[in-house]
Protein backbone atom coordinates (compact mmCIF):
# COMPACT_ATOMS: atom_id res chain seq x y z
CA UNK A 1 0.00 0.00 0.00
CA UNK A 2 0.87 3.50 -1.04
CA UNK A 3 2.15 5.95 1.79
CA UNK A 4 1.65 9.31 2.39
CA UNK A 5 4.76 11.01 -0.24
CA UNK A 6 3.78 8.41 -2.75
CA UNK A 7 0.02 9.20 -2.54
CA UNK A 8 0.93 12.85 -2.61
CA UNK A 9 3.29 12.48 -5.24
CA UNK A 10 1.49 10.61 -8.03
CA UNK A 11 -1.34 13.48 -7.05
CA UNK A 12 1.06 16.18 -7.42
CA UNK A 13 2.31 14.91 -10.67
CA UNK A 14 -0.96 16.28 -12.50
CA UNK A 15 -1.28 19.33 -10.62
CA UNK A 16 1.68 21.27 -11.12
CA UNK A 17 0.84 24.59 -12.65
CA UNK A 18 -0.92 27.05 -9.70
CA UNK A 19 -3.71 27.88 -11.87
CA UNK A 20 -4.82 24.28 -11.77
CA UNK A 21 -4.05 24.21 -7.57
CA UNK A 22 -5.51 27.37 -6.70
CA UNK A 23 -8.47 25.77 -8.78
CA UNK A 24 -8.46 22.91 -6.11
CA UNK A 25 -8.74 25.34 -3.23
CA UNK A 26 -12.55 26.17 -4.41
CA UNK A 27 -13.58 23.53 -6.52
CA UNK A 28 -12.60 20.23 -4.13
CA UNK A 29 -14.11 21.63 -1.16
CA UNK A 30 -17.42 22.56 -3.27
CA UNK A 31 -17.33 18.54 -4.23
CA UNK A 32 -16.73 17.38 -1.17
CA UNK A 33 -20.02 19.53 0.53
CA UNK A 34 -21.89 18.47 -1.96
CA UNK A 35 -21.44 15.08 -1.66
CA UNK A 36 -21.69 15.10 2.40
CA UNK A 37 -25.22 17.09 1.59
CA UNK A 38 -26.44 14.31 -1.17
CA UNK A 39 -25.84 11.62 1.34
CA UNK A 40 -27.02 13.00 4.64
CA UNK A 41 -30.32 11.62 3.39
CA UNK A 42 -31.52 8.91 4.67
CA UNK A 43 -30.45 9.15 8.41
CA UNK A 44 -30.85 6.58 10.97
CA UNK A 45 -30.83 6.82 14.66
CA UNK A 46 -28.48 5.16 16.05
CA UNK A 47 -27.36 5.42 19.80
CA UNK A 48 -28.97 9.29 19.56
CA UNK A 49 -26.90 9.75 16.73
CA UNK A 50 -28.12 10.31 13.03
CA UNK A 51 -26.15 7.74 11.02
CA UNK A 52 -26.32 8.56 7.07
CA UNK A 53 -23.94 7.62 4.13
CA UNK A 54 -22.29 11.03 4.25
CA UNK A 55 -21.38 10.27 7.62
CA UNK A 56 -20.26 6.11 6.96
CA UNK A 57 -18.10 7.26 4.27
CA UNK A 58 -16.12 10.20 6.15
CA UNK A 59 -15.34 7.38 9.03
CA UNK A 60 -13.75 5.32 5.81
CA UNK A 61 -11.68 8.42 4.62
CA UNK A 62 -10.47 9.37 7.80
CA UNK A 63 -9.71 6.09 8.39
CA UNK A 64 -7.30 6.11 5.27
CA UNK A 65 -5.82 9.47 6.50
CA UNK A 66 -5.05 8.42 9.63
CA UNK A 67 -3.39 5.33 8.47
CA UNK A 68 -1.14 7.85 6.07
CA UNK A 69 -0.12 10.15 8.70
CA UNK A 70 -1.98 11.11 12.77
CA UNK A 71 -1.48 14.79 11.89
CA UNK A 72 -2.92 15.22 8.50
CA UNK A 73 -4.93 12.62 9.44
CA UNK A 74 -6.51 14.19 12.43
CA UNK A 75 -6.81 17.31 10.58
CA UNK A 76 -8.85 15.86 7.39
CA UNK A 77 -11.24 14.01 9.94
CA UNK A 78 -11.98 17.70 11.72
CA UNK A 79 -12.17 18.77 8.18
CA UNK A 80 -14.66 15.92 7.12
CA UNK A 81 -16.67 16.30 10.18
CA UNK A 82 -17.06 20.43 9.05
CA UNK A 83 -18.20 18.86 6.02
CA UNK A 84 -20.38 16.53 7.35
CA UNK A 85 -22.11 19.18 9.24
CA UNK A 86 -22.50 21.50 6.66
CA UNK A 87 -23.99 18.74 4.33
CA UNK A 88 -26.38 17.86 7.09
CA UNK A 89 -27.78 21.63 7.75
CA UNK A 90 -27.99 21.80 3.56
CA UNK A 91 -29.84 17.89 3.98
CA UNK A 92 -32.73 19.36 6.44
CA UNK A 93 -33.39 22.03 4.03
CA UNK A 94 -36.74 21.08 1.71
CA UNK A 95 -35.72 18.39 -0.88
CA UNK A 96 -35.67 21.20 -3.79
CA UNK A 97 -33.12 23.18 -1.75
CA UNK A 98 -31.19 19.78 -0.81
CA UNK A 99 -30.99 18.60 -4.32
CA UNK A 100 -30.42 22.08 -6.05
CA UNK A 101 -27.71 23.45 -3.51
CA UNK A 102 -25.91 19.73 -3.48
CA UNK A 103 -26.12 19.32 -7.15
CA UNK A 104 -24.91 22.53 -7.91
CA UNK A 105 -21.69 22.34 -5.81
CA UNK A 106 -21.22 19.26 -7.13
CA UNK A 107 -21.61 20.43 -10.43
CA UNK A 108 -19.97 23.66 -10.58
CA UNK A 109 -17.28 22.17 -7.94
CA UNK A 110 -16.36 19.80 -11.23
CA UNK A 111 -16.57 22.47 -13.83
CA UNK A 112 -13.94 24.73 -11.80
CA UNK A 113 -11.94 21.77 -11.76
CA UNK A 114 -11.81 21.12 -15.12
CA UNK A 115 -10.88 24.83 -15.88
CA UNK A 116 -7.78 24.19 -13.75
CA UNK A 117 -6.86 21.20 -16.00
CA UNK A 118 -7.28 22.98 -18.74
CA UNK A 119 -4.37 25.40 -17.94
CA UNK A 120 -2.32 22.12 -16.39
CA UNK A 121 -2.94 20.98 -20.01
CA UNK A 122 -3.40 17.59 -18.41
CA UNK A 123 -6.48 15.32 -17.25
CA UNK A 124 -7.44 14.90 -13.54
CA UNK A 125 -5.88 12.31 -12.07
CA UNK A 126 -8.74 10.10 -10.96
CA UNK A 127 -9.02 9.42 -14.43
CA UNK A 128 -5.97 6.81 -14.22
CA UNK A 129 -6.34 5.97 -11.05
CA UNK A 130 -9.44 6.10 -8.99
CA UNK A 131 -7.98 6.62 -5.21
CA UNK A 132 -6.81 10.28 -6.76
CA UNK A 133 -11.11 11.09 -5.53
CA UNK A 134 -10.00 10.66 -2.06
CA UNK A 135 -6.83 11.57 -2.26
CA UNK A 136 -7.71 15.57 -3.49
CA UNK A 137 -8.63 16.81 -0.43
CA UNK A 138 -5.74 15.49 1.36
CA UNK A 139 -3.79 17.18 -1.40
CA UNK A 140 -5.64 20.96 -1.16
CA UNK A 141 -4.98 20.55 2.91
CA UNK A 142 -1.24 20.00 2.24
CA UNK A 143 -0.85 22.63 -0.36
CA UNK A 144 -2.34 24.69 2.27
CA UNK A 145 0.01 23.98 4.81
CA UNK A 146 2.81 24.50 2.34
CA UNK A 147 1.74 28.20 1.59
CA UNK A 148 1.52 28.42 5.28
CA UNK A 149 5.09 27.81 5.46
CA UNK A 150 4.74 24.01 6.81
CA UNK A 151 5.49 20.66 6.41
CA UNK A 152 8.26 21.95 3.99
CA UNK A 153 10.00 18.32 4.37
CA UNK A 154 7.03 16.77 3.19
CA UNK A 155 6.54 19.67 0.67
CA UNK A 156 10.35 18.95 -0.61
CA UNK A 157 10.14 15.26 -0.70
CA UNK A 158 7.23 15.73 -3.25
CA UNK A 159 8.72 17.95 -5.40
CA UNK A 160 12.01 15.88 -5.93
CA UNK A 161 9.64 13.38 -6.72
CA UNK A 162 7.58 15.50 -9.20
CA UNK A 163 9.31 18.74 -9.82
CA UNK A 164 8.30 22.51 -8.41
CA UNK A 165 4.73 23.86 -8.66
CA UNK A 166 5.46 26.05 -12.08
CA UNK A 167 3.34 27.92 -14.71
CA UNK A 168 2.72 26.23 -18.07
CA UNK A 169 2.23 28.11 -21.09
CA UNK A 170 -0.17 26.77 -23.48
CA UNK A 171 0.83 25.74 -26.67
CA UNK A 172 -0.48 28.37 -29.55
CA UNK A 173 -0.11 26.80 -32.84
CA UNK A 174 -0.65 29.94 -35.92
């Protein structure tokens, strides 16, 4: 199994032009909202608790997270729990409200993604390899960090792995 640089890395490798990052910053978290709010319906009880999908499959991710890394992955299960929340408040709205507002970050979440790879001139990476879907927003909260100034060793293994975030100019042919 993968670990945390190599996860990171093979991520990393399609997003290298800041265009396409700073595209990740809005878009991923849109995506991931969205799909907390689509699946916070149905809800079960369970020990006073409301149990949905949205909230079984942040319990998986932070799961992988935490086996990556405690830190990151105690900060992406806070993070998933915000989400979580935030897709159950847009879940008890009426269903129109539930299904427009989820469907629409969902929706426009992708679209803004897609304008990012079209200045990385490359596809996402989910597209060769699926774990890249669960993988994104451990990759926004690290290229947080690193314009925060941390995990620089983490931020440096990458790169020599990958190369530096950079600017790509699109090819104009006359």
């Amino acid at each position: 199994m993968k670990n945390l640089v190599e996860h990171l890395s093979q991520y990393a490798d399609y997003h290298r032009d800041p265009r396409n990052i700073a595209s990740h910053f809005i878009g991923i978290p849109m995506i991931v909202v969205a799909v907390a709010a689509l699946l916070s319906r149905p809800q079960w009880p369970v020990a006073g608790l409301g149990i949905s999908p949205a909230v079984l499959l942040a319990v998986v991710a932070a799961l992988f997270y935490l086996r990556l890394e405690r830190a990151l992955g105690l900060l992406m299960t806070v993070l998933l729990g915000l989400s979580v929340w935030l897709g159950q408040i847009l879940a008890a709205q009426s269903t129109p409200v539930w299904l427009a507002s989820g469907i629409g970050l969902f929706v426009i979440g992708w679209v803004i993604q897609f304008v990012g790879h079209y200045y990385e001139g490359r596809k996402p990476a989910f597209v060769d390899d699926l774990s890249g879907l669960i993988v994104g927003p451990l990759f926004v909260v690290a290229e947080l960090l690193f314009l925060l100034g941390l995990r620089q060793g983490l931020k440096h293994e990458i790169e020599a792995r990958v190369g530096a975030v950079r600017l790509r100019e699109k090819n104009v042919s006359a």
